[in-house]
Protein backbone atom coordinates (compact mmCIF):
# COMPACT_ATOMS: atom_id res chain seq x y z
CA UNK A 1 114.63 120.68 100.66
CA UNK A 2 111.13 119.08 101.20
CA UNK A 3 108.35 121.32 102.18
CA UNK A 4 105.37 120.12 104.78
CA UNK A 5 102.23 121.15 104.96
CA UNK A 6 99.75 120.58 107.45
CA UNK A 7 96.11 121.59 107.59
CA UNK A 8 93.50 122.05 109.23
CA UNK A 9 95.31 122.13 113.02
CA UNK A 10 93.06 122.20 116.14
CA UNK A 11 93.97 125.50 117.78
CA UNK A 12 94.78 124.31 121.05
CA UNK A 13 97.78 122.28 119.49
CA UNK A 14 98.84 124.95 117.41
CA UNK A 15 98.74 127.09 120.91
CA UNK A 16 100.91 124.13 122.35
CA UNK A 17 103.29 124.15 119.70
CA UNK A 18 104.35 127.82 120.02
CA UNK A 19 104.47 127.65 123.29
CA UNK A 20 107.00 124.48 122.87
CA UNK A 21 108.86 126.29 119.87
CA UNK A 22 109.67 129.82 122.79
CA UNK A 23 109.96 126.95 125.50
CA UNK A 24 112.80 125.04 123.25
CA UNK A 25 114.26 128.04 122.12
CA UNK A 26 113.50 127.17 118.00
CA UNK A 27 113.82 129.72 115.85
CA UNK A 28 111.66 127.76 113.08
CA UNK A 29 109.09 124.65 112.95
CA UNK A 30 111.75 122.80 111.24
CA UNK A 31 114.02 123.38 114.66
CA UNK A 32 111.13 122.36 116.55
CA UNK A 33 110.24 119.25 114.64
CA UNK A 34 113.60 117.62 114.25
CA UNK A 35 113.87 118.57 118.75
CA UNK A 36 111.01 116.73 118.82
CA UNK A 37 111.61 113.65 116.59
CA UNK A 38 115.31 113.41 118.22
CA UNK A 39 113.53 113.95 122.00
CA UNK A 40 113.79 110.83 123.88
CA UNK A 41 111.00 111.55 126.52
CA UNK A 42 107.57 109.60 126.30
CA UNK A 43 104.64 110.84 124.79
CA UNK A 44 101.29 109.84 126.82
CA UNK A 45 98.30 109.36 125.03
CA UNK A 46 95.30 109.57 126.26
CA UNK A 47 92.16 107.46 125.65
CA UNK A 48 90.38 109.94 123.85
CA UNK A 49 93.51 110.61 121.56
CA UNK A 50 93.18 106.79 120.81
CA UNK A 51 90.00 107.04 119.99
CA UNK A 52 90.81 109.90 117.53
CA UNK A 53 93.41 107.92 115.91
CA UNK A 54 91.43 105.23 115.98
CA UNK A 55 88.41 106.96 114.19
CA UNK A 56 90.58 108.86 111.48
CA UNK A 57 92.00 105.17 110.71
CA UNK A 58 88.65 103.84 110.15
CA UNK A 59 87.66 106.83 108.14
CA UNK A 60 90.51 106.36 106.16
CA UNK A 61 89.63 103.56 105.23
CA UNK A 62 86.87 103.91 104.31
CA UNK A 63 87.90 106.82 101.82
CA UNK A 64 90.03 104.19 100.37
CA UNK A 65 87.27 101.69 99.39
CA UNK A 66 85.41 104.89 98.52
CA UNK A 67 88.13 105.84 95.96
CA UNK A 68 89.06 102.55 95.03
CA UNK A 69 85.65 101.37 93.87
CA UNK A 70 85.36 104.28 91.09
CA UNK A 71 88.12 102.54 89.50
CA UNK A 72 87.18 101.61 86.19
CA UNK A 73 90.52 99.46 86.31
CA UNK A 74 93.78 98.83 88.36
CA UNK A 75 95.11 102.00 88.94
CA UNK A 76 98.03 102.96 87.16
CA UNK A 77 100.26 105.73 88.68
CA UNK A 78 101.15 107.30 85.14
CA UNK A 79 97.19 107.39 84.28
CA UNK A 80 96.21 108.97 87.40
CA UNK A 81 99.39 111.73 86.72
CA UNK A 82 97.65 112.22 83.42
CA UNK A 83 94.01 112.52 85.09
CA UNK A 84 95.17 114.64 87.38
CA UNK A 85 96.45 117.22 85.28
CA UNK A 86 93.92 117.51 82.68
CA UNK A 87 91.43 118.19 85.96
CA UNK A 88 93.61 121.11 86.97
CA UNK A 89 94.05 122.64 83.49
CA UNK A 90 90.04 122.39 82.78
């Protein structure tokens, strides 16, 4: 089974979650995830939480061309593997 991690979780959603996990009855995250993936109600978002995603878009994106100019050449998934490694080992 896959394993999920998330970081770095502001702690007034982690304080809504728990209170959704006792509220839903779930007796794990992975109860309270697949409740809410299968839940048909609407989510509202507000125009600040656009904003958010909106922001960590463009800051993705930037990352990427951050990233993707220190490319010395097209990136090769079996190189980076490779790269990778060696950095954890030294």
């Amino acid at each position: 089974m896959a394993t999920i991690l998330i970081k770095n979780i502001p702690e007034d959603l982690l304080k809504e979650l728990k209170r959704l996990k006792v509220e839903l009855g779930c007796r794990t995250w992975t109860d309270l995830l697949a409740k809410l993936v299968r839940s048909e109600k609407t989510i509202l978002l507000t125009k600040e939480n656009l904003d958010e995603m909106k922001t960590g878009v463009q800051e993705f994106l930037k990352l990427k061309s951050t990233v993707s100019s220190k490319w010395t050449s097209p990136p090769a998934a079996l190189e980076e593997l490779r790269r990778s490694r060696h950095h954890e080992v030294a």
